[in-house]
C-alpha atoms as a PDB file:
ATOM      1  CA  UNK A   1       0.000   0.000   0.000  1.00  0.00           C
ATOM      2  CA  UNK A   2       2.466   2.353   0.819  1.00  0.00           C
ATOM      3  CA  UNK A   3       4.401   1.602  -2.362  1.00  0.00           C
ATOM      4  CA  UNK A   4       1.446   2.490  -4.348  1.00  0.00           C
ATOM      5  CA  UNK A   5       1.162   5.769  -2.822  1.00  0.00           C
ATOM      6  CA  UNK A   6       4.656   6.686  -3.551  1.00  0.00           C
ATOM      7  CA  UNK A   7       4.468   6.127  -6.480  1.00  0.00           C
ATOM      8  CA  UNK A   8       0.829   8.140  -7.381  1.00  0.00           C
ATOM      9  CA  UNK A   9       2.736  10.659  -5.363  1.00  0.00           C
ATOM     10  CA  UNK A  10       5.390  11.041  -7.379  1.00  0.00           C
ATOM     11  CA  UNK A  11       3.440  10.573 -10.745  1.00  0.00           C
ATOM     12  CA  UNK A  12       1.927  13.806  -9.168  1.00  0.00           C
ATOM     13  CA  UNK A  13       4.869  15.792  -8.826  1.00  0.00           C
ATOM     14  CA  UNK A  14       6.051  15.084 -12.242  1.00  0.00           C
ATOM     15  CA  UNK A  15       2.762  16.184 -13.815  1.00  0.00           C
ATOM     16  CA  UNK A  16       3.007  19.154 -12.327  1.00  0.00           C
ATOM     17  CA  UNK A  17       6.731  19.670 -13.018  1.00  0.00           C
ATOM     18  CA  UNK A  18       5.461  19.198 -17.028  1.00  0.00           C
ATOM     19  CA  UNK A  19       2.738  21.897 -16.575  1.00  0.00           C
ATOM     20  CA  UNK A  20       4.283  25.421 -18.411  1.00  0.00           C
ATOM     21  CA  UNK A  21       5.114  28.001 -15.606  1.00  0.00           C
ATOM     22  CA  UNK A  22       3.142  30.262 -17.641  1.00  0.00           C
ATOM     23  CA  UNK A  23       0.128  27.974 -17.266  1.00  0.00           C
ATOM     24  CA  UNK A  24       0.177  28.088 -13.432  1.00  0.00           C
ATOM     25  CA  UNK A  25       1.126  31.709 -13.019  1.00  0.00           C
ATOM     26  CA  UNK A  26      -1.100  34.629 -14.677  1.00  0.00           C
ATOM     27  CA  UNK A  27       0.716  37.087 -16.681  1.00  0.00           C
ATOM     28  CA  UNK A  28       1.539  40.177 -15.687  1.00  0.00           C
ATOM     29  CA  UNK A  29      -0.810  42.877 -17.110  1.00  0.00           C
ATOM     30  CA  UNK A  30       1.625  46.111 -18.548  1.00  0.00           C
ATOM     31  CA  UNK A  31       2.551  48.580 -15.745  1.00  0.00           C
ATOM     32  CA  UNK A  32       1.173  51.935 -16.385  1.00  0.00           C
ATOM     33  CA  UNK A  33       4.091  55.082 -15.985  1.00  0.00           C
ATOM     34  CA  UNK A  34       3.287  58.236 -15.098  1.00  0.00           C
ATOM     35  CA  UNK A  35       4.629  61.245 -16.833  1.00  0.00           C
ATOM     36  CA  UNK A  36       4.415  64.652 -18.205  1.00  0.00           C
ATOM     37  CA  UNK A  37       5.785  66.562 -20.975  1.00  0.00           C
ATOM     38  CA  UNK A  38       6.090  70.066 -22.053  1.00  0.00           C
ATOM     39  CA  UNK A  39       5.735  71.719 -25.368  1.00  0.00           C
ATOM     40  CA  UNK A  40       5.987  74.849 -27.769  1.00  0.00           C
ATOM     41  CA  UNK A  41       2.988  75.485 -30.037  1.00  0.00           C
ATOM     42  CA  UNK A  42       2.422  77.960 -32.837  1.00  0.00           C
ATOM     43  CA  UNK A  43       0.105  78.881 -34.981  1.00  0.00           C
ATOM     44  CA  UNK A  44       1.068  77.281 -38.060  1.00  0.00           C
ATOM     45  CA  UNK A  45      -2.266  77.279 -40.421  1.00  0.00           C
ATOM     46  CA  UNK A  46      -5.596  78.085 -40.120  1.00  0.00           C
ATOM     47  CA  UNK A  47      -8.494  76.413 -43.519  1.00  0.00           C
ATOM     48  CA  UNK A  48     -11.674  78.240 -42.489  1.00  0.00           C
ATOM     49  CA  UNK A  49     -12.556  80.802 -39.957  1.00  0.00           C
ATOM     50  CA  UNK A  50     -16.081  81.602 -39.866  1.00  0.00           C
ATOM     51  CA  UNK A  51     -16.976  85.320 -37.610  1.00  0.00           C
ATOM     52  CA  UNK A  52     -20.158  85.338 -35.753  1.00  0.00           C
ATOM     53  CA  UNK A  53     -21.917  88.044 -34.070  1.00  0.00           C
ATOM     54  CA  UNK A  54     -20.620  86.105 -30.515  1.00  0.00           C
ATOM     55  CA  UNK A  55     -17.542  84.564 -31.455  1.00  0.00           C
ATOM     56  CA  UNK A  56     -15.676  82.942 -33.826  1.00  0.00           C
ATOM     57  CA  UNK A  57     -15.558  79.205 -35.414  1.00  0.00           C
ATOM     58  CA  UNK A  58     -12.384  77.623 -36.604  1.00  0.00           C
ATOM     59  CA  UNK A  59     -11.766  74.699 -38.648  1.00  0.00           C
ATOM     60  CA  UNK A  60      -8.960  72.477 -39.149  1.00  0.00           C
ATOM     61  CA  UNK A  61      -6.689  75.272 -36.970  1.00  0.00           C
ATOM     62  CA  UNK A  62      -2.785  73.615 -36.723  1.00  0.00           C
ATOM     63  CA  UNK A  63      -0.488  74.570 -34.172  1.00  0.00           C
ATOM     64  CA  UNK A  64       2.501  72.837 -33.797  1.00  0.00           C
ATOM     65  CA  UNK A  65       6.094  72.579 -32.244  1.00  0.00           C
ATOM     66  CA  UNK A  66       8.808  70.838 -30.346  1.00  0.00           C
ATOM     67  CA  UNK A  67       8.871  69.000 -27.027  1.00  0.00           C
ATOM     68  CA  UNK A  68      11.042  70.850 -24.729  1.00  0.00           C
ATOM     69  CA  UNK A  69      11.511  68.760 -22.103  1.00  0.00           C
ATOM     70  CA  UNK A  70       9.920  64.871 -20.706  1.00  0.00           C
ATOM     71  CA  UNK A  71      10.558  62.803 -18.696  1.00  0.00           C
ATOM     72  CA  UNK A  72       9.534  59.840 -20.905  1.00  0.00           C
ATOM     73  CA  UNK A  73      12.819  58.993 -23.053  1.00  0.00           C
ATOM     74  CA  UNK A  74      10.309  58.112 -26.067  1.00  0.00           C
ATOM     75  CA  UNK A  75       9.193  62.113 -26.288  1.00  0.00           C
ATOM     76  CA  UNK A  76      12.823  63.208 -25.919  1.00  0.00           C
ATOM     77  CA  UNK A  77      13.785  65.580 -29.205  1.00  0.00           C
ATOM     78  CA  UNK A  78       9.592  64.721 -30.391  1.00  0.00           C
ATOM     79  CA  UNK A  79       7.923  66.994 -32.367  1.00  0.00           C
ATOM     80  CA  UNK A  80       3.958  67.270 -31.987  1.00  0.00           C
ATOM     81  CA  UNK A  81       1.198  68.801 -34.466  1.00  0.00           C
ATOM     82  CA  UNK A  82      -2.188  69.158 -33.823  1.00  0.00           C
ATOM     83  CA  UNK A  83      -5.338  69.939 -35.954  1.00  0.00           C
ATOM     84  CA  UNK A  84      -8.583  70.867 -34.326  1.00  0.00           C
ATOM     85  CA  UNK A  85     -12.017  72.686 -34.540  1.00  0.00           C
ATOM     86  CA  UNK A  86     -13.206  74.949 -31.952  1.00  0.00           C
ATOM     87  CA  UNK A  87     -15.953  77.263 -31.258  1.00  0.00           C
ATOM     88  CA  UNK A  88     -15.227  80.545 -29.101  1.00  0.00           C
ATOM     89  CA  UNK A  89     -17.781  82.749 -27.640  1.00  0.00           C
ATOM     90  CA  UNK A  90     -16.083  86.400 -27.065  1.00  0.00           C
ATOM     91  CA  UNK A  91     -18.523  87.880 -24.309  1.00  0.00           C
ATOM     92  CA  UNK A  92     -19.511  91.390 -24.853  1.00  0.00           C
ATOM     93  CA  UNK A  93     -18.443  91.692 -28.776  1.00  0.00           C
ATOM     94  CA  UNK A  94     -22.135  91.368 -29.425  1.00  0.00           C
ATOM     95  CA  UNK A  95     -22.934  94.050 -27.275  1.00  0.00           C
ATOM     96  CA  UNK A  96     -20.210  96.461 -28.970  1.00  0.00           C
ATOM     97  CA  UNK A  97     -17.844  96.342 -26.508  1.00  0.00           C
ATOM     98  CA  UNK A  98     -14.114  96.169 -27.326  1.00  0.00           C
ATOM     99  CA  UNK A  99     -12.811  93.859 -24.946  1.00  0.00           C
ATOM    100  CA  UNK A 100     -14.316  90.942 -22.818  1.00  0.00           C
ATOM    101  CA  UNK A 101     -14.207  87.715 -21.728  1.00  0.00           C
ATOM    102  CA  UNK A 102     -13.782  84.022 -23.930  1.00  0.00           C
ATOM    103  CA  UNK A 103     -16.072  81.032 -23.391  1.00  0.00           C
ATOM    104  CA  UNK A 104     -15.474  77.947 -25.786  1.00  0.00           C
ATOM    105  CA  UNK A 105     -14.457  74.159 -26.734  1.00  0.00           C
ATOM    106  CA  UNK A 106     -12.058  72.816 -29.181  1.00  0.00           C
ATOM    107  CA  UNK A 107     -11.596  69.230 -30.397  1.00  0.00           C
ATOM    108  CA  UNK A 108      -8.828  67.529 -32.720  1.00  0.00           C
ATOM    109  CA  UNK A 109      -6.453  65.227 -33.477  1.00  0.00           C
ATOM    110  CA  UNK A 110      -2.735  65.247 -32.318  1.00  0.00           C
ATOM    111  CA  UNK A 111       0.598  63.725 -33.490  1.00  0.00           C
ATOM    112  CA  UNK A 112       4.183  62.660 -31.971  1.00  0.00           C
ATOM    113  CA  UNK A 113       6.812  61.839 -34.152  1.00  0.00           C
ATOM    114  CA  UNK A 114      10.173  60.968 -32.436  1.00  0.00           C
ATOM    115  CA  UNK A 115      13.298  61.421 -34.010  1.00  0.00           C
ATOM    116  CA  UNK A 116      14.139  57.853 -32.580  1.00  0.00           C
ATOM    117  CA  UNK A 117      11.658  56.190 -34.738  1.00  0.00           C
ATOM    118  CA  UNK A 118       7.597  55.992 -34.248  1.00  0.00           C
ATOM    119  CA  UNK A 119       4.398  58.290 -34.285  1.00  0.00           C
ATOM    120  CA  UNK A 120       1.867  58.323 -31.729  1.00  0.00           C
ATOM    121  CA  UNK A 121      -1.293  59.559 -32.683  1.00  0.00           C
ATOM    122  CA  UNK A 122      -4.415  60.042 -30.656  1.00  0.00           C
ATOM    123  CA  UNK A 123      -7.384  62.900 -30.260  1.00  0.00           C
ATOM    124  CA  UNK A 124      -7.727  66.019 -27.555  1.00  0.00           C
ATOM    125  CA  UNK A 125     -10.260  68.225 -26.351  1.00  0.00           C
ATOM    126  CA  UNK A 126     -10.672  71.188 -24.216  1.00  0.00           C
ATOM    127  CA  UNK A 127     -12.926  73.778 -22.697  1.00  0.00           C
ATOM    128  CA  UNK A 128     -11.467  77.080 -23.543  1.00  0.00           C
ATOM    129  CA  UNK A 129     -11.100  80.772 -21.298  1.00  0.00           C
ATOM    130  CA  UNK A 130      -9.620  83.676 -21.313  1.00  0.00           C
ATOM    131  CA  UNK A 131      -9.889  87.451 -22.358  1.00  0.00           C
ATOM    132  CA  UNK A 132     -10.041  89.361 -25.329  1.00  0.00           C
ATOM    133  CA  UNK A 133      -9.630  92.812 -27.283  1.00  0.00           C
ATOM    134  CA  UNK A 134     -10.175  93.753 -30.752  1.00  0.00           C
ATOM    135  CA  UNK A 135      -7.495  95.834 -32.166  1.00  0.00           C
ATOM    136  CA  UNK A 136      -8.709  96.464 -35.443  1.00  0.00           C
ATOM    137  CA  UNK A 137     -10.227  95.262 -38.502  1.00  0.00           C
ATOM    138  CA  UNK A 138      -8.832  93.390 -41.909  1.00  0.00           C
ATOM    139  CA  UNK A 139      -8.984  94.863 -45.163  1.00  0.00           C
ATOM    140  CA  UNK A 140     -12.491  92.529 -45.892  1.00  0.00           C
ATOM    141  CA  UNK A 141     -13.827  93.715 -42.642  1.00  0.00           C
ATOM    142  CA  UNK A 142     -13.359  91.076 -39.893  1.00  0.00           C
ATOM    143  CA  UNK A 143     -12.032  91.876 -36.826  1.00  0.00           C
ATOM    144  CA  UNK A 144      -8.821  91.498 -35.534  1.00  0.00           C
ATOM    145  CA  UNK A 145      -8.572  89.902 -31.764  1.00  0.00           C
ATOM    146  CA  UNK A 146      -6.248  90.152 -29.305  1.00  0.00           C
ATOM    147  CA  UNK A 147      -6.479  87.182 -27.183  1.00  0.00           C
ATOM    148  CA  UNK A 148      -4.788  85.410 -24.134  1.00  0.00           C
ATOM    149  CA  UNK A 149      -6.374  81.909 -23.623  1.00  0.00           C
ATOM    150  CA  UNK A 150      -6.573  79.239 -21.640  1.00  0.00           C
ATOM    151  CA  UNK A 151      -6.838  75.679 -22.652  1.00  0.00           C
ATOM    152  CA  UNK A 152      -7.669  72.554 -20.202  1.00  0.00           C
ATOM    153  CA  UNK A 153      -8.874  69.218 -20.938  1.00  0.00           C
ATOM    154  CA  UNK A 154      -7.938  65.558 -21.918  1.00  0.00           C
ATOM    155  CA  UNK A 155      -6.191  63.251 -24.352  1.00  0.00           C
ATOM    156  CA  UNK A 156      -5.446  59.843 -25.684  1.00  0.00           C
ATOM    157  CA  UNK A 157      -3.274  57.599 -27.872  1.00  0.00           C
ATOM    158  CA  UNK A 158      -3.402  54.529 -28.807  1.00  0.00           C
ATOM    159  CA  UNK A 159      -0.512  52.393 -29.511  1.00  0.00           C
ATOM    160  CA  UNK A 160       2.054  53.753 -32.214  1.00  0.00           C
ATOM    161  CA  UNK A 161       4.783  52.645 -34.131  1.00  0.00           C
ATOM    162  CA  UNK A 162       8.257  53.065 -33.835  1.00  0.00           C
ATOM    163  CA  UNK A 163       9.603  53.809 -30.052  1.00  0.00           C
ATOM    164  CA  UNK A 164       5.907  54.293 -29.557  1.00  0.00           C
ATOM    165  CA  UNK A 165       4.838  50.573 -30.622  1.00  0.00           C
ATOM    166  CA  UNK A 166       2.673  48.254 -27.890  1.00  0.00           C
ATOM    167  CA  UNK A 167       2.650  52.067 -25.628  1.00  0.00           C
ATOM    168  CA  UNK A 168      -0.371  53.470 -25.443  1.00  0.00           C
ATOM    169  CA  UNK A 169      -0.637  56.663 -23.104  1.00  0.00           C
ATOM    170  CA  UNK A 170      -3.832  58.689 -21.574  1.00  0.00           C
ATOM    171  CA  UNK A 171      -4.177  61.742 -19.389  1.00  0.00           C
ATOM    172  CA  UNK A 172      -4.680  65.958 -19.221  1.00  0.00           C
ATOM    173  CA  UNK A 173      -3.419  68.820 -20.615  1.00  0.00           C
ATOM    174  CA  UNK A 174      -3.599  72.859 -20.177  1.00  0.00           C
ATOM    175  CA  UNK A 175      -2.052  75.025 -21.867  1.00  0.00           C
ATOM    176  CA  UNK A 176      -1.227  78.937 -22.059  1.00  0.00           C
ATOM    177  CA  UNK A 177      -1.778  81.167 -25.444  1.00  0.00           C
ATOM    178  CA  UNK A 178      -1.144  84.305 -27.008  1.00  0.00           C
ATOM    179  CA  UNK A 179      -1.570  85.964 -30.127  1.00  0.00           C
ATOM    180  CA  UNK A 180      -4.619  86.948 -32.759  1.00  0.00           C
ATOM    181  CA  UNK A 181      -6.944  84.863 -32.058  1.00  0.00           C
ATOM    182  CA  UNK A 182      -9.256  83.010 -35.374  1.00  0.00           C
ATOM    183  CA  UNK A 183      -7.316  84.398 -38.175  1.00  0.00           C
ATOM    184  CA  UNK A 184      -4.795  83.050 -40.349  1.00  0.00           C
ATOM    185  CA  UNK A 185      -0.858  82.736 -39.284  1.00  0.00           C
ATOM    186  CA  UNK A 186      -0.108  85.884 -41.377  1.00  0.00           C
ATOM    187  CA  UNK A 187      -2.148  88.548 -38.498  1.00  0.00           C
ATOM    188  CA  UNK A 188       0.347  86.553 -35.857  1.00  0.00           C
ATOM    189  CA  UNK A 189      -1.720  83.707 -34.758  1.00  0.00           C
ATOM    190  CA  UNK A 190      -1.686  82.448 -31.370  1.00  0.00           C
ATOM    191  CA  UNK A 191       1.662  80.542 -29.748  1.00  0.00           C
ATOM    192  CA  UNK A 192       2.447  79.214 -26.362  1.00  0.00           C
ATOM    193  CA  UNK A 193       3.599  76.516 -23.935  1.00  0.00           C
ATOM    194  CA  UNK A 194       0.955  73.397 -23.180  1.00  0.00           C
ATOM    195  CA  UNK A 195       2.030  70.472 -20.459  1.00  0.00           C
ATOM    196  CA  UNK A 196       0.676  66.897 -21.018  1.00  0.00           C
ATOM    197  CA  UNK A 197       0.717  64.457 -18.151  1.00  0.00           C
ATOM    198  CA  UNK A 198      -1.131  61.191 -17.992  1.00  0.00           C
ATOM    199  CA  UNK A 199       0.278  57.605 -18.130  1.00  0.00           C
ATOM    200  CA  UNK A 200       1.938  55.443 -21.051  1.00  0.00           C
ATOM    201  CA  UNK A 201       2.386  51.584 -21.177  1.00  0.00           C
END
């Protein structure tokens, strides 16, 4: 009897020793990393700007610009460009007033490209504040805004290719602008410094 149960015993251990470590221990989900990142963006093109009696409507607006500094080695020397749509209300302008306050959204699409390899490409949005001030008027009669907004919302990537491959990445980002505000780069356009932070894989 005894030499039975050795033996099932060790027919037992040997089964197990065939059974694929993987098989007995669950793999490890990716770690998400935190990080942030900060960036230059300019005015680089504007395709349609529509005036209203409130605000202003722009479509397909690019800004773009270097990342200055991360502290994820896969944005180091990366250059992002965005294209968005947004629709900003300039309280007071359809009173007659010269100056005010700015209410609005914008919504888009952003890029990464690293000079290590890889895009990253994802969509943003954010609500939109700030003041205003027409200074004048263009030749065809729209006005010319002086603006200094602020930008705060959210973002997400998928996974890119590249340095970016199998990394998908999530989070917020606010940024600080400057410039004319709804007119094309050639009145100055708008230009600042925006700081992503969220988490890649």
């Amino acid at each position: 009897m005894k030499h039975k149960m050795l033996v099932g015993l060790m027919a037992t251990v040997l089964m197990l020793a065939a059974v694929p470590a993987s098989a007995v221990v669950a793999e490890t989900p990716p770690t998400a990393v935190g990080f942030s990142a900060t960036v230059n963006l300019q005015l680089t093109s504007t395709v349609a700007t529509q005036p209203t009696p409130a605000g202003i409507i722009t479509a397909q607006e690019n800004l773009s610009g270097p990342i200055t500094s991360s502290d994820w080695d896969a944005l180091s020397g990366a250059y992002m460009s965005t294209n968005h749509n947004s629709r900003v209300t300039l309280l007071g302008y359809a009173d007659g007033l010269s100056e005010g306050t700015i209410s609005g959204t914008l919504w888009g699409q952003l890029t990464v490209t690293s000079p290590q390899g890889g895009q990253s490409q994802g969509s943003f949005d954010a609500t939109v504040t700030g003041t205003w001030a027409l200074v004048g008027r263009t030749a065809d009669g729209q006005p010319i805004i002086s603006a200094n907004i602020h930008d705060a919302g959210s973002w997400l990537a998928g996974a890119g290719s590249g340095i970016f491959a199998g990394a998908p990445a999530r989070g917020n980002w606010s940024g600080n602008f400057s410039g004319i505000l709804g007119l094309p780069a050639e009145y100055g356009g708008l230009s600042g410094q925006a700081t992503f932070t969220g988490t890649h894989q």
